[in-house]
C-alpha atoms as a PDB file:
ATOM      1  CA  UNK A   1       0.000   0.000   0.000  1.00  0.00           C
ATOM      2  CA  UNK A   2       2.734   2.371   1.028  1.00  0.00           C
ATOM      3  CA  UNK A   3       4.612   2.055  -2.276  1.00  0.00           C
ATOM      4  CA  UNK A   4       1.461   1.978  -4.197  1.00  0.00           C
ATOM      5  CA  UNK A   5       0.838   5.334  -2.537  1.00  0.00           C
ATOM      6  CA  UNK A   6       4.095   6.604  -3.340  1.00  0.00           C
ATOM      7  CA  UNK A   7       4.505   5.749  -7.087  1.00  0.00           C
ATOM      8  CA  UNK A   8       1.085   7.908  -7.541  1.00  0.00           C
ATOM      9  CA  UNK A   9       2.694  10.811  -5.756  1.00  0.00           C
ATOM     10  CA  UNK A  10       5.311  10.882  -8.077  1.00  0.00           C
ATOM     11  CA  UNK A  11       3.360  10.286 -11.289  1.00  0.00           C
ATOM     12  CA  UNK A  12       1.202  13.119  -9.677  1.00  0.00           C
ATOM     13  CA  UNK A  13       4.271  15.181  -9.309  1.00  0.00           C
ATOM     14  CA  UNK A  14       4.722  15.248 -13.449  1.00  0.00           C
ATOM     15  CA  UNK A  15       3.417  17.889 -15.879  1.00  0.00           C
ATOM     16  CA  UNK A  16      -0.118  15.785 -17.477  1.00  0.00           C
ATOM     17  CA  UNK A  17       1.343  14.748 -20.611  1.00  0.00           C
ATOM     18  CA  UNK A  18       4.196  12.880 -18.944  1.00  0.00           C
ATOM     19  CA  UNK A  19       2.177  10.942 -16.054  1.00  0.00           C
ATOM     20  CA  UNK A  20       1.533   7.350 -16.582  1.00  0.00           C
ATOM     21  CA  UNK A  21      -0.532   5.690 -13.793  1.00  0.00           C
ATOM     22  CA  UNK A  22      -0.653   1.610 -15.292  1.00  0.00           C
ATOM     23  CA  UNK A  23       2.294   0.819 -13.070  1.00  0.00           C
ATOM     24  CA  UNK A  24       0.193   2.206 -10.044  1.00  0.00           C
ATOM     25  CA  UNK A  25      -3.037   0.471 -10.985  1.00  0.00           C
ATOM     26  CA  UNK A  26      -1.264  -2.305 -11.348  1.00  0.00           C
ATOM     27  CA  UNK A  27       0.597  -1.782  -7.926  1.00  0.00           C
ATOM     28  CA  UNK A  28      -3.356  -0.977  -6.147  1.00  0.00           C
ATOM     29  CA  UNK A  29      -4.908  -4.469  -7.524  1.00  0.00           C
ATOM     30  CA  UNK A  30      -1.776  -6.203  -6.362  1.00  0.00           C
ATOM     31  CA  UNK A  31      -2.958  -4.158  -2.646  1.00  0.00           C
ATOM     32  CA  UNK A  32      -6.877  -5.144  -3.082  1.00  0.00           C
ATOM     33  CA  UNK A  33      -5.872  -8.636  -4.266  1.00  0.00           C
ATOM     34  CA  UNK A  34      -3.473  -9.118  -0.846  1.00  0.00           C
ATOM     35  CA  UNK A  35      -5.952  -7.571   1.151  1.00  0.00           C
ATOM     36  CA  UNK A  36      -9.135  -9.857  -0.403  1.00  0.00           C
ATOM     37  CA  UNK A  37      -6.793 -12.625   0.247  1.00  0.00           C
ATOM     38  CA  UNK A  38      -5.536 -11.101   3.918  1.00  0.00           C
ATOM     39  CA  UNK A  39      -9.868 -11.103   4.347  1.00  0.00           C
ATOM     40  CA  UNK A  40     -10.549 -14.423   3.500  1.00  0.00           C
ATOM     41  CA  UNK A  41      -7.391 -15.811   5.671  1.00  0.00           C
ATOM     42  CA  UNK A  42      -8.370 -13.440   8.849  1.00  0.00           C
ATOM     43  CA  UNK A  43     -11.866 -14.837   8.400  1.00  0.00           C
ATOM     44  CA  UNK A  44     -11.284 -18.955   8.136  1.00  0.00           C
ATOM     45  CA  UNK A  45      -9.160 -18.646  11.602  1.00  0.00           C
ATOM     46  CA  UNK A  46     -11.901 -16.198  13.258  1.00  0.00           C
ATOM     47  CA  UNK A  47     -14.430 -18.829  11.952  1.00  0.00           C
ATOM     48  CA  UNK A  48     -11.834 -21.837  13.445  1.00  0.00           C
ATOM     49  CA  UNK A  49     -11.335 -19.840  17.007  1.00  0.00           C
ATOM     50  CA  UNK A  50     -15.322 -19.163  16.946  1.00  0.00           C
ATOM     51  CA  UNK A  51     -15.963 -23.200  16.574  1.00  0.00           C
ATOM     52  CA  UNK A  52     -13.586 -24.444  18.638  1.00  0.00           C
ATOM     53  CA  UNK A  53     -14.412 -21.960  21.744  1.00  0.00           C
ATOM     54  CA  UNK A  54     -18.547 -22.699  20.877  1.00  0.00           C
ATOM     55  CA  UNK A  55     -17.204 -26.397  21.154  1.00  0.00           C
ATOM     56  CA  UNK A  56     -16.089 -25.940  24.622  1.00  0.00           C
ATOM     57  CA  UNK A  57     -18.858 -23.401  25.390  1.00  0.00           C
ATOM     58  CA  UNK A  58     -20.857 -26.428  23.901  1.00  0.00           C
ATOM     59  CA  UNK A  59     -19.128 -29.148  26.302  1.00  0.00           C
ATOM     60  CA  UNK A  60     -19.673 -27.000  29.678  1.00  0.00           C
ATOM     61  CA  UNK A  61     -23.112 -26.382  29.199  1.00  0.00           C
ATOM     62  CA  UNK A  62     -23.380 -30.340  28.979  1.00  0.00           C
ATOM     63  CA  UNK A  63     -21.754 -30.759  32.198  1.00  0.00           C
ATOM     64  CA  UNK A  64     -24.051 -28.025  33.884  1.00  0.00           C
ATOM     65  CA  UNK A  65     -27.023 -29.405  32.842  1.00  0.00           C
ATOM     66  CA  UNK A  66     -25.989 -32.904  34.058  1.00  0.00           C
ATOM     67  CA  UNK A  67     -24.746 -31.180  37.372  1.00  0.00           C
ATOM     68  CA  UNK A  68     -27.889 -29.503  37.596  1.00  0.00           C
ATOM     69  CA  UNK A  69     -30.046 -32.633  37.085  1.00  0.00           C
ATOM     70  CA  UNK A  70     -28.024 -34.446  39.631  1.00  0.00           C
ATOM     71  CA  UNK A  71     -28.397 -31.566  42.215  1.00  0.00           C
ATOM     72  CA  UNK A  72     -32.250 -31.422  42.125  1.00  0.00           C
ATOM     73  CA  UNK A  73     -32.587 -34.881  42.182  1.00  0.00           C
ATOM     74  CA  UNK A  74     -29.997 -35.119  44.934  1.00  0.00           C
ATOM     75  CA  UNK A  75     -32.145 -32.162  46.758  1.00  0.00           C
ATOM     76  CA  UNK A  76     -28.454 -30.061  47.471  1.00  0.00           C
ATOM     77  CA  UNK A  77     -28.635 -26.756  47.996  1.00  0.00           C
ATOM     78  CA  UNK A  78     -25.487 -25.962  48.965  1.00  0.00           C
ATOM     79  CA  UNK A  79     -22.258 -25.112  47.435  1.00  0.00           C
ATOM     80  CA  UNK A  80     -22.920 -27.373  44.212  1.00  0.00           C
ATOM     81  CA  UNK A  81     -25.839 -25.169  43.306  1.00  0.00           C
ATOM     82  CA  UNK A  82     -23.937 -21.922  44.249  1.00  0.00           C
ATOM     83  CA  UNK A  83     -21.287 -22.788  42.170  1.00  0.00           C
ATOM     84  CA  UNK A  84     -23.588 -24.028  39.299  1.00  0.00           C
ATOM     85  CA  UNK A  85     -25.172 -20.703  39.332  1.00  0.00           C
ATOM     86  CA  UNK A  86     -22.248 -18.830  39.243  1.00  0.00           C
ATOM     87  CA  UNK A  87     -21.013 -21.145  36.571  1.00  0.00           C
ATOM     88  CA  UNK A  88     -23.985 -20.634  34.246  1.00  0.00           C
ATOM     89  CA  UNK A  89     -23.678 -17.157  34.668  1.00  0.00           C
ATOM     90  CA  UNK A  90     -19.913 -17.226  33.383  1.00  0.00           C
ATOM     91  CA  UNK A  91     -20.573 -19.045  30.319  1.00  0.00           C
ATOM     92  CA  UNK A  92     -23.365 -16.861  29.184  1.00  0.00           C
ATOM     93  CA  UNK A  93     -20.848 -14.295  29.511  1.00  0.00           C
ATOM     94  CA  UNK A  94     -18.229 -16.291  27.636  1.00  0.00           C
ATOM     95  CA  UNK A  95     -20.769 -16.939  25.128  1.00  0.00           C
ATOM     96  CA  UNK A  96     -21.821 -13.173  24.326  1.00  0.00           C
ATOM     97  CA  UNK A  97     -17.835 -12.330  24.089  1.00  0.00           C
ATOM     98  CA  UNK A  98     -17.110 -15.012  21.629  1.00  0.00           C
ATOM     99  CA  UNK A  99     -20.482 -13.910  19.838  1.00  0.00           C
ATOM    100  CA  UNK A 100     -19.028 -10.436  19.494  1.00  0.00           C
ATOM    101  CA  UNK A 101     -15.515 -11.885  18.506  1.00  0.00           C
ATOM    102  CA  UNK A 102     -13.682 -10.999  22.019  1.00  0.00           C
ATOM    103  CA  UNK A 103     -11.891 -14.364  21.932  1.00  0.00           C
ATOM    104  CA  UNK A 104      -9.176 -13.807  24.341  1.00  0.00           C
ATOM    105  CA  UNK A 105     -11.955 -12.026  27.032  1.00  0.00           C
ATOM    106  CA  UNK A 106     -14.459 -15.344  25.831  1.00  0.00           C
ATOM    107  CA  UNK A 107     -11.221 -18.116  26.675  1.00  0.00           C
ATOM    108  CA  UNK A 108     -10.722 -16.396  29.609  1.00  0.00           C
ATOM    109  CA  UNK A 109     -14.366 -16.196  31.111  1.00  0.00           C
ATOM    110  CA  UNK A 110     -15.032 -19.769  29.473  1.00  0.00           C
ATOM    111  CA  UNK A 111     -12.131 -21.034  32.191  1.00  0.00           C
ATOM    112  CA  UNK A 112     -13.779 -19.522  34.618  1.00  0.00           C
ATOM    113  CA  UNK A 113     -17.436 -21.057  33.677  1.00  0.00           C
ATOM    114  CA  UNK A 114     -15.830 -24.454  34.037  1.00  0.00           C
ATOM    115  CA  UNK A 115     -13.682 -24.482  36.873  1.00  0.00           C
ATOM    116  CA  UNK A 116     -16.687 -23.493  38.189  1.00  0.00           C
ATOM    117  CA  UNK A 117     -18.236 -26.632  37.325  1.00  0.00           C
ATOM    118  CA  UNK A 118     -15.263 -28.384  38.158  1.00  0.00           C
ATOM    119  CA  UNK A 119     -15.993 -27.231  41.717  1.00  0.00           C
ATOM    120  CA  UNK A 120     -19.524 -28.081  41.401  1.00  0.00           C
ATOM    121  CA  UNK A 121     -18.996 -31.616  40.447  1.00  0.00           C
ATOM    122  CA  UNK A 122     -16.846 -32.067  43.358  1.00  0.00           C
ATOM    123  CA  UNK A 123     -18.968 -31.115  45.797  1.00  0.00           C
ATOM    124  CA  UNK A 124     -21.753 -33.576  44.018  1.00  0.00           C
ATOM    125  CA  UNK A 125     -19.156 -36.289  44.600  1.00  0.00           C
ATOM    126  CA  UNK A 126     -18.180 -35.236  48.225  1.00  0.00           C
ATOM    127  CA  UNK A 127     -22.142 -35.417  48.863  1.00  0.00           C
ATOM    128  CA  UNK A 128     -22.979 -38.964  47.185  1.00  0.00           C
ATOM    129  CA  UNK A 129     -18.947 -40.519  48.231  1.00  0.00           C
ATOM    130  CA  UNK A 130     -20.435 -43.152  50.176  1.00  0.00           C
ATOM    131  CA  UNK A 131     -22.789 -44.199  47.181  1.00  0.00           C
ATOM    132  CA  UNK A 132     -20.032 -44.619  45.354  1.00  0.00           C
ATOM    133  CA  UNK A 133     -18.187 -46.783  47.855  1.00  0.00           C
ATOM    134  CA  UNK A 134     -18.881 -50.618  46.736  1.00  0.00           C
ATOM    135  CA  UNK A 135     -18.585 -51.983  50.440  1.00  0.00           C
ATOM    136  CA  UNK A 136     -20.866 -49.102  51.549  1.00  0.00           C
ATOM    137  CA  UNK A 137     -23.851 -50.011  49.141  1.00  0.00           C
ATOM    138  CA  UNK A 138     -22.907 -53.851  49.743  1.00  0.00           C
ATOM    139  CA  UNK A 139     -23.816 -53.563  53.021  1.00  0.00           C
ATOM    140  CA  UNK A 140     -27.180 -51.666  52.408  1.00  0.00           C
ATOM    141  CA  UNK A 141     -27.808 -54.564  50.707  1.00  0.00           C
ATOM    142  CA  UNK A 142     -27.306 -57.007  53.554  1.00  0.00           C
ATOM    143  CA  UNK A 143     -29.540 -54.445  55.186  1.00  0.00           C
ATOM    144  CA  UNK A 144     -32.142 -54.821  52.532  1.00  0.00           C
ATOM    145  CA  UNK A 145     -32.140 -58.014  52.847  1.00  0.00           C
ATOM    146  CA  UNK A 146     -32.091 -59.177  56.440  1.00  0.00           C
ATOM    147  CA  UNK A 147     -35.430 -57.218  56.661  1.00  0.00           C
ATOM    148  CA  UNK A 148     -37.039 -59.047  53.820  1.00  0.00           C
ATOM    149  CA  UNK A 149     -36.027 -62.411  54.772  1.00  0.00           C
ATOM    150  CA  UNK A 150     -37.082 -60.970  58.171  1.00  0.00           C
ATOM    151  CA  UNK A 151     -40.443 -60.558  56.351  1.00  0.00           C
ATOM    152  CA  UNK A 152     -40.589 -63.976  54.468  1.00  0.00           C
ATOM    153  CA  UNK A 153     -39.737 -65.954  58.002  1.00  0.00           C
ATOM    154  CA  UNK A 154     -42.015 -64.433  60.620  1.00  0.00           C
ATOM    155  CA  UNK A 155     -44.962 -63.789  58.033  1.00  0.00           C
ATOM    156  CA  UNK A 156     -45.139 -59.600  58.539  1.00  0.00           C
ATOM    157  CA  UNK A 157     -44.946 -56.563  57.041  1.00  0.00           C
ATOM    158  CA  UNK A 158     -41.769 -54.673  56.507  1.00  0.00           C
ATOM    159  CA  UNK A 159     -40.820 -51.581  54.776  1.00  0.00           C
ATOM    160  CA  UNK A 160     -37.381 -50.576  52.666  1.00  0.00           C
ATOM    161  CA  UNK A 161     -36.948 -46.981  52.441  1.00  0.00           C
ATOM    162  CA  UNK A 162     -33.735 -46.512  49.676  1.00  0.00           C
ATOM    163  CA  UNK A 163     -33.076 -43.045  49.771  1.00  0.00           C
ATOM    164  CA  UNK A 164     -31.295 -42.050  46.827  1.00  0.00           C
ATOM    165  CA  UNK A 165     -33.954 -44.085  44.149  1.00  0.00           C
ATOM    166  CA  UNK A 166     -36.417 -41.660  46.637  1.00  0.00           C
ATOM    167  CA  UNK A 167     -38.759 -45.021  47.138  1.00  0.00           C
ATOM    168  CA  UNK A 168     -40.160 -46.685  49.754  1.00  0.00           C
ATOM    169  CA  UNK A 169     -40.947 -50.569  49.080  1.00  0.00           C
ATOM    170  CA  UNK A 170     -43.276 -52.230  51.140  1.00  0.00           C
ATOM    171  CA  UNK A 171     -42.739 -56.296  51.271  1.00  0.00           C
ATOM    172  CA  UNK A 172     -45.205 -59.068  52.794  1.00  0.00           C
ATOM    173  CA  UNK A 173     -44.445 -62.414  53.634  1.00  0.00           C
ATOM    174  CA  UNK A 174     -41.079 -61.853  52.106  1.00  0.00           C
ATOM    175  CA  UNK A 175     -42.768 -60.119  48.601  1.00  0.00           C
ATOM    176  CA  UNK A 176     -42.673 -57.130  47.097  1.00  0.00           C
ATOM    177  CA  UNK A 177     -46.413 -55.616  48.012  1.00  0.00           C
ATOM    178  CA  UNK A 178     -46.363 -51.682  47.373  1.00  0.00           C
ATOM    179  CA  UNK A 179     -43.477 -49.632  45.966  1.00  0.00           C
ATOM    180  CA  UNK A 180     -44.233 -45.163  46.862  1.00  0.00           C
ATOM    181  CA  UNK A 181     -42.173 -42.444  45.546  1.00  0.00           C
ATOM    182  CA  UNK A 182     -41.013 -40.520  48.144  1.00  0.00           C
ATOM    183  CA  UNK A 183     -39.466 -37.308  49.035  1.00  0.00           C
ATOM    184  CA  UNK A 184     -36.529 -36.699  51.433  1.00  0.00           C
ATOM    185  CA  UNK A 185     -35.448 -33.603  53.722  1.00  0.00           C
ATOM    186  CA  UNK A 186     -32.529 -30.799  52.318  1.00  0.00           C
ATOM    187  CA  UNK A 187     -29.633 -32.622  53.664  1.00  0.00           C
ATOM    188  CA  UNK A 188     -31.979 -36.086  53.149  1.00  0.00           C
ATOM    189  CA  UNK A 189     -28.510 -38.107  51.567  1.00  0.00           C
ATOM    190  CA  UNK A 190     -26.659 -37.475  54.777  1.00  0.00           C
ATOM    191  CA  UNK A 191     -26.745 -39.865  57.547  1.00  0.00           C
ATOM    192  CA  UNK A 192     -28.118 -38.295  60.093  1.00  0.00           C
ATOM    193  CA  UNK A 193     -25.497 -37.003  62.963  1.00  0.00           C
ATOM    194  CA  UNK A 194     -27.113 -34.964  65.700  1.00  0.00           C
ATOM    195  CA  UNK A 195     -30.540 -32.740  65.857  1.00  0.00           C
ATOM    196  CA  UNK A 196     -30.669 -30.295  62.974  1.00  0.00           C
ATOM    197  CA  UNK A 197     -28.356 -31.343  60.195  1.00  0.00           C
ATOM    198  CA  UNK A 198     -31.755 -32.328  58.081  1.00  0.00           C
ATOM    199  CA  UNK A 199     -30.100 -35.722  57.325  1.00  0.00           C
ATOM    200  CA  UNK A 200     -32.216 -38.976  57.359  1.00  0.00           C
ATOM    201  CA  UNK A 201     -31.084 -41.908  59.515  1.00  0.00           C
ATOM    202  CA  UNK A 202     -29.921 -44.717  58.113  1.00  0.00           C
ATOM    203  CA  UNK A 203     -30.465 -48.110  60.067  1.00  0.00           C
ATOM    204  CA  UNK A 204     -33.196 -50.448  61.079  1.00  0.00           C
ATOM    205  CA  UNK A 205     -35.916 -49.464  62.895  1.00  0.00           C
ATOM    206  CA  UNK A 206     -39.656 -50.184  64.140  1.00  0.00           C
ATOM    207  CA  UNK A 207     -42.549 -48.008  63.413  1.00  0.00           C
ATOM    208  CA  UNK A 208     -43.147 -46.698  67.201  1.00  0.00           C
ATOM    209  CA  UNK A 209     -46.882 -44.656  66.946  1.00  0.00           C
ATOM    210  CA  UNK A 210     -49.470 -44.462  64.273  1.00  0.00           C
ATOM    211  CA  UNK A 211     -50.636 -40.705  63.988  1.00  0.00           C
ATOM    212  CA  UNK A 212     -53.748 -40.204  62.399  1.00  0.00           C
ATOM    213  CA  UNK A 213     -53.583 -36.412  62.497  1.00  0.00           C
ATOM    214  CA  UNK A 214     -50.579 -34.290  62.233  1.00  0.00           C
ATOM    215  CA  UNK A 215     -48.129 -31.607  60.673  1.00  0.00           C
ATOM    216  CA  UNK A 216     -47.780 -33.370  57.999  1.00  0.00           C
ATOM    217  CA  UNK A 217     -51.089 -35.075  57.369  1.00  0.00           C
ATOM    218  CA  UNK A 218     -51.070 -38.382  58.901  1.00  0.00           C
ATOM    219  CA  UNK A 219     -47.595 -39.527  60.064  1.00  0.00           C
ATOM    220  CA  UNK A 220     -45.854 -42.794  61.317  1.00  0.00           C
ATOM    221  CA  UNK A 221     -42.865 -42.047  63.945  1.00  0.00           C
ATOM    222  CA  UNK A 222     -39.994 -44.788  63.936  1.00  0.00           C
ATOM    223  CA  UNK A 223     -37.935 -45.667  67.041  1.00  0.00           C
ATOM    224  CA  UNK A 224     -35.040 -43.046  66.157  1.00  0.00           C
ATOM    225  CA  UNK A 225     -32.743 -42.747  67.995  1.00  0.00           C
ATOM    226  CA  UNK A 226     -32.155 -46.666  68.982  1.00  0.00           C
ATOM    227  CA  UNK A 227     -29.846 -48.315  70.647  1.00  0.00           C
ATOM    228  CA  UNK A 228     -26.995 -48.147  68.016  1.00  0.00           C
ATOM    229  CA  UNK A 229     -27.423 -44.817  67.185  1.00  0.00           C
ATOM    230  CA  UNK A 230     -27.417 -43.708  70.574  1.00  0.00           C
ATOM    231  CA  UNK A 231     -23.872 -45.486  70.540  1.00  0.00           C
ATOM    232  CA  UNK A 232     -22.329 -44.324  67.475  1.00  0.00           C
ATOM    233  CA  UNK A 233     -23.327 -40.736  68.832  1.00  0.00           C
ATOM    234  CA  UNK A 234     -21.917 -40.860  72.202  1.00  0.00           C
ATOM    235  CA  UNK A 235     -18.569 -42.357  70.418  1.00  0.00           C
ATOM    236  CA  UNK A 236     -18.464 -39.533  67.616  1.00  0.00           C
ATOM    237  CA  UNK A 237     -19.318 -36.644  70.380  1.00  0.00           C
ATOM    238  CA  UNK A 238     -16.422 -38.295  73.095  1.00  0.00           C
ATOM    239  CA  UNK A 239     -13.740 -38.186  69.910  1.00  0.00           C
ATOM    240  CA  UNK A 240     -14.679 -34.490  69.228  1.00  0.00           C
ATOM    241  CA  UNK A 241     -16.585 -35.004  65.906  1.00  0.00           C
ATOM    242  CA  UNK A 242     -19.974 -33.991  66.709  1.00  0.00           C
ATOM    243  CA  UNK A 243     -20.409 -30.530  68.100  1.00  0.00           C
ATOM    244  CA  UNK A 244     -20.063 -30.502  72.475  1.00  0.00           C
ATOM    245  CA  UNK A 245     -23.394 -28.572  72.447  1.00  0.00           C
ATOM    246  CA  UNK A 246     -25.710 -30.607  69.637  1.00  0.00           C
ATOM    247  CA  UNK A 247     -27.996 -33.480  70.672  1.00  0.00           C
ATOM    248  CA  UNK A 248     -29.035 -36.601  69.082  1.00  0.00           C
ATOM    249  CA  UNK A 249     -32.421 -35.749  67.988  1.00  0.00           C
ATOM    250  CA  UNK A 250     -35.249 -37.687  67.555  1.00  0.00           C
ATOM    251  CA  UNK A 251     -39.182 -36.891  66.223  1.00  0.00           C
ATOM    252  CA  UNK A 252     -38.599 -39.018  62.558  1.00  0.00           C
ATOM    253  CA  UNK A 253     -41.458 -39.570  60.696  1.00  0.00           C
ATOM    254  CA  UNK A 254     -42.718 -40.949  57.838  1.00  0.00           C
ATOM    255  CA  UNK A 255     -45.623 -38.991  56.796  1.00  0.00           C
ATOM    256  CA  UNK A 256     -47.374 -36.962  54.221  1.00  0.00           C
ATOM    257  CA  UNK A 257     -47.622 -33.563  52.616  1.00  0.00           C
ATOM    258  CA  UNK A 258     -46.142 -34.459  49.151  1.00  0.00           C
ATOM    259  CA  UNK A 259     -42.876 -35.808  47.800  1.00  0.00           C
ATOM    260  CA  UNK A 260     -41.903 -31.769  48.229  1.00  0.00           C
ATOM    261  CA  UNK A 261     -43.194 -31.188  51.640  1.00  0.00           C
ATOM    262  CA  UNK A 262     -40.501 -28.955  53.316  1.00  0.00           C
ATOM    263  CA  UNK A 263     -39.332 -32.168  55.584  1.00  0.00           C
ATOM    264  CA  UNK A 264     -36.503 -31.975  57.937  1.00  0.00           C
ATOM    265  CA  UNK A 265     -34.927 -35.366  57.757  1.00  0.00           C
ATOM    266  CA  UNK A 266     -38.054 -37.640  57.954  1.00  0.00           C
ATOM    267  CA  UNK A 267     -39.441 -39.355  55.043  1.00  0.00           C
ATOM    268  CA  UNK A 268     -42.555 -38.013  53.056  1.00  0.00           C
ATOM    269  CA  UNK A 269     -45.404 -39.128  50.551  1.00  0.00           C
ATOM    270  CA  UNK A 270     -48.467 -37.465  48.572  1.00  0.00           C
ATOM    271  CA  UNK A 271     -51.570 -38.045  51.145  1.00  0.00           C
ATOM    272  CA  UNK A 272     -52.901 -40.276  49.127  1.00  0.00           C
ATOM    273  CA  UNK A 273     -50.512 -42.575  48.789  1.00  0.00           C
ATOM    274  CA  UNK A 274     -49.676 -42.229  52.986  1.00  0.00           C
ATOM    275  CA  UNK A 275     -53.671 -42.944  53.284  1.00  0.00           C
ATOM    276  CA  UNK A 276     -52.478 -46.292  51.616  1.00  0.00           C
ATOM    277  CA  UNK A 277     -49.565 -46.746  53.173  1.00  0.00           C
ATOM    278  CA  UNK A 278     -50.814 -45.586  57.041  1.00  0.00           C
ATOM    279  CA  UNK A 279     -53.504 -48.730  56.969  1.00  0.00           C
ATOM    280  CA  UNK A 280     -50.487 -51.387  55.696  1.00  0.00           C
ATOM    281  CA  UNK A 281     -48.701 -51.034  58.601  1.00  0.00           C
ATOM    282  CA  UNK A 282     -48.888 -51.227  62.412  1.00  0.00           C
ATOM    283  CA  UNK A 283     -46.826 -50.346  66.034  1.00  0.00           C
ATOM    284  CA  UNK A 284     -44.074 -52.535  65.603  1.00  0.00           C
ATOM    285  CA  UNK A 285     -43.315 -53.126  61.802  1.00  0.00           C
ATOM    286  CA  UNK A 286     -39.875 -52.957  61.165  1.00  0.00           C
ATOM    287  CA  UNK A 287     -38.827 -50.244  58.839  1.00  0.00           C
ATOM    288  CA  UNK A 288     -35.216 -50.398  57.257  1.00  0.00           C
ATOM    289  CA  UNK A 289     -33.846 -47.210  55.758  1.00  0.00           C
ATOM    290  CA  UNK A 290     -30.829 -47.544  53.555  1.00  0.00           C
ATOM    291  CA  UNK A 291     -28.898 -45.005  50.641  1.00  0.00           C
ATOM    292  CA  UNK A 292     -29.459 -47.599  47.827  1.00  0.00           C
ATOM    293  CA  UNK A 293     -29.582 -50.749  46.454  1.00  0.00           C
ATOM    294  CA  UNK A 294     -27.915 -50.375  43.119  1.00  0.00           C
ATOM    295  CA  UNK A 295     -24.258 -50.095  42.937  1.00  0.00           C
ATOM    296  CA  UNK A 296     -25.010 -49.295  39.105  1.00  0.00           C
ATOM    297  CA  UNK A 297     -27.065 -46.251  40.212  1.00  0.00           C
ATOM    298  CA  UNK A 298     -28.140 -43.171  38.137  1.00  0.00           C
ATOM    299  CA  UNK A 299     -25.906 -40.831  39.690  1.00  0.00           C
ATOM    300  CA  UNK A 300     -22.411 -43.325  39.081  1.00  0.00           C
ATOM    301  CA  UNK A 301     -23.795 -43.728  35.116  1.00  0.00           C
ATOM    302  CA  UNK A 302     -24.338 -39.718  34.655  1.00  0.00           C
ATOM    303  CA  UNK A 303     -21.071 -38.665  36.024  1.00  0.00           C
ATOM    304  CA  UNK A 304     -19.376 -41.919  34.158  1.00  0.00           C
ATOM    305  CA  UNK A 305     -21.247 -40.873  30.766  1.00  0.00           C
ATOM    306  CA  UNK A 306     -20.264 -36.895  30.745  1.00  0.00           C
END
């Protein structure tokens, strides 16, 4: 361009009849046809860093909505979901600088939108660790078990409350009578510690009183805390890892108000199906509450398949 610009200054410089401007058309196509081509070049590697950053854009959003899924089904509200937010937040960003072609401010917010999800996913994994452990869900199992052949041998009712498929089975004579969708409490995964961490126990246990009338609808309180509970917590709180001033707790239920009722760490049902399930059982059937059954569950597949 420069010397194109500088050969028409001179031919400008001579008298009319001696200028001769072919050599600086020629030297001006020679600038368009670099510049076309400089167009076309800067253009295939915007249109490469575009695609490859809306591939990645692409790939977090995947992994938030599979975080996302997995945190309303696991009922956390807690840092997963803070950082999820956060998270989705960044990548619209990053996606509205890559729109405008800000690549290096759209990289730099896209890291940021995923090691924010990063985080998230490792706070899913800190909440559901022990349904990942093999020996863990093996001995739910056992659990699971025990109660139905429990069932099969003396002839009664029992109950199987697995709380991460959120369903509570109810066997006879050793069979599989009623299954109930069910809904657990904020912290509901969590085995519950001390008096208001919102966790449901985990453990066998006996259906203590029948109440027809209550908070929530019509309820059924189980023997928490028993005997091994009462244990385990007077171990944890002598080696310092239960707070000196929290208490054991007590008052679980199973009872209705919906799969969404606000519950603290009991179990809950839609009234209709506790009408059902409040005439199946009596004072004294054993209830068994475990985190799952299926060492193949839902939550190892979705973090295995994304």
């Amino acid at each position: 361009m420069n010397a194109a610009r500088q050969s028409l200054a001179r031919e400008d410089l001579k008298l009319g009849w001696f200028r001769d401007y072919r050599q600086v058309r020629r030297q001006f196509a020679a600038v368009l046809q670099s510049g076309n081509a400089l167009k076309s070049t800067i253009q295939s590697v915007v249109a490469r860093q575009a695609a490859a950053l809306d591939q990645k854009a692409e790939a977090v959003r995947r992994r938030l909505r599979v975080l996302d899924d997995l945190t309303l089904s696991l009922v956390e509200r807690g840092q997963a979901r803070s950082r999820l937010t956060r998270a989705s937040l960044a990548l619209d960003e990053a996606e509205s600088l890559i729109e405008a072609g800000r690549f290096e401010a759209g990289q730099a917010t896209l890291d940021k939108a995923s090691a924010l999800a990063a985080d998230a996913e490792r706070a899913v994994l800190a909440l559901i660790s022990r349904y990942l452990d093999p020996a863990q869900v093996r001995s739910w199992k056992v659990a699971a078990e025990e109660t139905i052949a429990e069932s099969r041998a003396r002839g009664v009712t029992v109950l199987i409350v697995s709380k991460l498929e959120r369903r509570l089975a109810v066997y006879r004579n050793g069979r599989l009578y009623r299954t109930y969708d069910v809904g657990l409490g904020f912290n509901g995964l969590a085995d519950k510690r001390y008096a208001g961490d919102n966790a449901t126990p985990e453990g066998r246990y006996t259906i203590l009183r029948k109440i027809p009338s209550s908070l929530y609808y019509k309820a059924l309180l189980i023997n928490y805390p028993n005997d091994e509970d009462r244990r385990w917590f007077a171990r944890e709180k002598a080696r310092g890892a239960i707070p000196r001033n929290a208490s054991i707790g007590g008052d679980v239920e199973i009872h209705g108000g919906g799969e969404d009722s606000l519950t603290r760490g009991c179990v809950s049902l839609d009234n209709d199906k506790m009408d059902e399930l409040y005439d199946l059982v009596s004072v004294g059937t054993p209830v068994t509450i475990i985190g799952t059954l299926e060492s193949e569950n839902y939550v190892i597949k979705a973090i295995r398949d994304n």
